[in-house]
C-alpha atoms as a PDB file:
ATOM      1  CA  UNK A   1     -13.321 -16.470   3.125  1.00  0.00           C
ATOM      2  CA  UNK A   2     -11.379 -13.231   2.688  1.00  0.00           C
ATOM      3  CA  UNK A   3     -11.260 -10.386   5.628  1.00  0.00           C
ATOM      4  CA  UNK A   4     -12.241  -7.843   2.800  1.00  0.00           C
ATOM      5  CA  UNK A   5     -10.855  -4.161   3.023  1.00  0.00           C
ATOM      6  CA  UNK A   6     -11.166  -2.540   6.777  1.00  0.00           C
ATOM      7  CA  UNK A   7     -11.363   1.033   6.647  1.00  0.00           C
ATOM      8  CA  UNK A   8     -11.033   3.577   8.967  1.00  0.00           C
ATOM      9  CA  UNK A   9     -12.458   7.233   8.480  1.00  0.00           C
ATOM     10  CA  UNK A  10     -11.393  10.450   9.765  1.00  0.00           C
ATOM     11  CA  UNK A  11     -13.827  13.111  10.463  1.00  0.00           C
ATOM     12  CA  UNK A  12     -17.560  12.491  11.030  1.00  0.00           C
ATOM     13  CA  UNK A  13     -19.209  16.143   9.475  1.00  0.00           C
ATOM     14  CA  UNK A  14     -21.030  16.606   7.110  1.00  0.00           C
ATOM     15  CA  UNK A  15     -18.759  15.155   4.209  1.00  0.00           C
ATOM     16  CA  UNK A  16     -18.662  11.816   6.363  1.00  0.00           C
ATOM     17  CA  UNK A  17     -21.819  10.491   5.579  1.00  0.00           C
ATOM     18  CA  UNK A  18     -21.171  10.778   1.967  1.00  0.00           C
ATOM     19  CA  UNK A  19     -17.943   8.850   2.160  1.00  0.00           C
ATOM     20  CA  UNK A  20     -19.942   6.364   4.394  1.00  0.00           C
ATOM     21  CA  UNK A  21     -22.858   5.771   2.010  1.00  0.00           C
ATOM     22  CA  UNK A  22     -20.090   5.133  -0.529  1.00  0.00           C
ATOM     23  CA  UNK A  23     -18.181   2.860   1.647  1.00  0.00           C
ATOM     24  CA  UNK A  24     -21.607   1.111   1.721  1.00  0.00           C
ATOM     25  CA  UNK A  25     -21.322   0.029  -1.405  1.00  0.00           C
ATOM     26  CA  UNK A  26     -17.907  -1.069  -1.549  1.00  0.00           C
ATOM     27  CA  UNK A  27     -18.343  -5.031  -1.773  1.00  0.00           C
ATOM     28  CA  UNK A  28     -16.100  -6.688   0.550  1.00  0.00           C
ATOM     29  CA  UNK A  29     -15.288  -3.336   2.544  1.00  0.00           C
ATOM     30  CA  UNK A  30     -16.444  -2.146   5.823  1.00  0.00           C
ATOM     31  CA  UNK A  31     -16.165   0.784   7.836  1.00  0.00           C
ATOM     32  CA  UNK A  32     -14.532  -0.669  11.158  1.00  0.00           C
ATOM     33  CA  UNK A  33     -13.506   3.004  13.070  1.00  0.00           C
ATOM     34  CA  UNK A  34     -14.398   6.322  13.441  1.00  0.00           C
ATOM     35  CA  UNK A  35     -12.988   9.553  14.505  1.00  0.00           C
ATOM     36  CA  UNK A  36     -13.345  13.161  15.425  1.00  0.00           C
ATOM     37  CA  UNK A  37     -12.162  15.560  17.726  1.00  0.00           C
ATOM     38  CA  UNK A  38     -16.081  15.884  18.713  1.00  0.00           C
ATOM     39  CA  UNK A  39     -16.234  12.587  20.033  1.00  0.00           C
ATOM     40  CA  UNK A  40     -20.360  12.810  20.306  1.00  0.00           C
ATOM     41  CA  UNK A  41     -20.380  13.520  16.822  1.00  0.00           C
ATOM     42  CA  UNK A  42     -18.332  10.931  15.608  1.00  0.00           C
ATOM     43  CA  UNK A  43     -20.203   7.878  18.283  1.00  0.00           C
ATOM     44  CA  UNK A  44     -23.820   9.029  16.774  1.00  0.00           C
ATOM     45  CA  UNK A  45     -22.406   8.786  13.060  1.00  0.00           C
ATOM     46  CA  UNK A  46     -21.024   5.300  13.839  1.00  0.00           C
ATOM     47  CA  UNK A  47     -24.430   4.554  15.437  1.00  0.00           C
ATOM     48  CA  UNK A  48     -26.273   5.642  12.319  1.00  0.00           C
ATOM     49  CA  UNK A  49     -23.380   3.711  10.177  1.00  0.00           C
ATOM     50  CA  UNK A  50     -22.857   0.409  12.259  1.00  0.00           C
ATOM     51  CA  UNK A  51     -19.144   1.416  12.890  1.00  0.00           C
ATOM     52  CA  UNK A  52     -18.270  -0.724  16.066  1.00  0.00           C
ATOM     53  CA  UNK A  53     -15.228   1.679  17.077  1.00  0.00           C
ATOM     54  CA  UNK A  54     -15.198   5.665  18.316  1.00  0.00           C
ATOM     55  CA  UNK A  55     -11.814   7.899  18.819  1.00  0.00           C
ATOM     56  CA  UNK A  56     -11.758  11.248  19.210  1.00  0.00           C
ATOM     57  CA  UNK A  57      -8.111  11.320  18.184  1.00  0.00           C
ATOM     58  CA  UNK A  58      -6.604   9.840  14.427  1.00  0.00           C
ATOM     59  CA  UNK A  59      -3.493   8.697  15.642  1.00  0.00           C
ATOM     60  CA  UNK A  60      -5.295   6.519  18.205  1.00  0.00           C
ATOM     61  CA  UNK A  61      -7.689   5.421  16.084  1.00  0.00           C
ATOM     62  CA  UNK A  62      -5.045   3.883  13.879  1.00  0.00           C
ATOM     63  CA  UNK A  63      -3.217   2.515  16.204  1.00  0.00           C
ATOM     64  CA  UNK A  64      -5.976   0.666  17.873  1.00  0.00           C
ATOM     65  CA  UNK A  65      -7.521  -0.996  14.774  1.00  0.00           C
ATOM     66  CA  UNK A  66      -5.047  -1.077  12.114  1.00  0.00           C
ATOM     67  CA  UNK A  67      -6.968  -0.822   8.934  1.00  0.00           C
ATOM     68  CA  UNK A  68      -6.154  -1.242   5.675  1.00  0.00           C
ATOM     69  CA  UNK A  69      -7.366   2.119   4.424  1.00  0.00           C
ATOM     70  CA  UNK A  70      -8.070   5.516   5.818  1.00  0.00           C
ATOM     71  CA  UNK A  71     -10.414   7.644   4.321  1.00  0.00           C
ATOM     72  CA  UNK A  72     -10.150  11.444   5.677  1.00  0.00           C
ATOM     73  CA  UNK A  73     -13.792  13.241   5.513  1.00  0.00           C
ATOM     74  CA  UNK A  74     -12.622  16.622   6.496  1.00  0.00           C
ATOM     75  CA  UNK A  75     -14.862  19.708   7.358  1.00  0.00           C
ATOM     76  CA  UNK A  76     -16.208  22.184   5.014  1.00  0.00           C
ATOM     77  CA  UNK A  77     -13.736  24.529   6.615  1.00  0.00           C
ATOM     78  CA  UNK A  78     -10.945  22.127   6.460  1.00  0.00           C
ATOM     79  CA  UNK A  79     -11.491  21.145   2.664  1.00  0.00           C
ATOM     80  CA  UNK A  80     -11.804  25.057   1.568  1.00  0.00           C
ATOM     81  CA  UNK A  81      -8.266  25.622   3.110  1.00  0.00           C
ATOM     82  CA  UNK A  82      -7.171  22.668   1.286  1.00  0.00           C
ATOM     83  CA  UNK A  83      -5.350  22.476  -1.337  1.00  0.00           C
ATOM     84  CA  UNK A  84      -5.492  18.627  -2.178  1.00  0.00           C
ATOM     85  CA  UNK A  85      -8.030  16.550  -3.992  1.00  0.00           C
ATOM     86  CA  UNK A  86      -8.992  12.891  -4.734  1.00  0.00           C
ATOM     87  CA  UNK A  87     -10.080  11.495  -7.614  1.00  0.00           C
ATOM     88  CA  UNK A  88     -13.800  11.062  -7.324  1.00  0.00           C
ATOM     89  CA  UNK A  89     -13.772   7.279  -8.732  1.00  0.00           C
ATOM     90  CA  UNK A  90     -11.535   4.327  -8.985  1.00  0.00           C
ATOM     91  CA  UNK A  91     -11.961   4.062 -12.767  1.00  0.00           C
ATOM     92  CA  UNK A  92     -11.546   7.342 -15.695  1.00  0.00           C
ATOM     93  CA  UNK A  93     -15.121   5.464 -16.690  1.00  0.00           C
ATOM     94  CA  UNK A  94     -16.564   6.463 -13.612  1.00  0.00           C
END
């Protein structure tokens, strides 16, 4: 049996639970750290989520669990200062 994809996410706001409900449906991929600088925030997404790990710091949070992908959920304020984007699927199809 495979270890499937672990992914850790950065940022537990609003724009996290919509990156989490996607994750959700990701076969073979789960969620396996969280992390904000509001630490309460980020432990009662992971409650709501199942995540089994909580950091209140990125660079800790990667350290500690090693995933295989990290997924960055940033802030409304955060992503209107941004100047980045992300495609919004893995296929042109959708």
């Amino acid at each position: 049996m495979t270890r499937g994809l672990r992914v850790a996410i950065a940022g537990a706001g609003f724009a996290s639970r919509h990156h989490l409900a996607g994750w959700r449906r990701v076969a073979n991929a789960r969620v396996v750290a969280i992390c904000d600088p509001h630490v309460a925030r980020a432990a009662e997404r992971a409650s709501e989520f199942g995540i089994p790990a909580v950091f209140d710091d990125a660079a800790n949070m990667l350290d500690a669990v090693r995933p295989d992908a990290f997924d960055i959920a940033p802030t409304h304020r955060a992503c209107a200062r941004s100047c980045c984007g992300k495609p919004s699927s893995l296929t042109r199809s959708g």
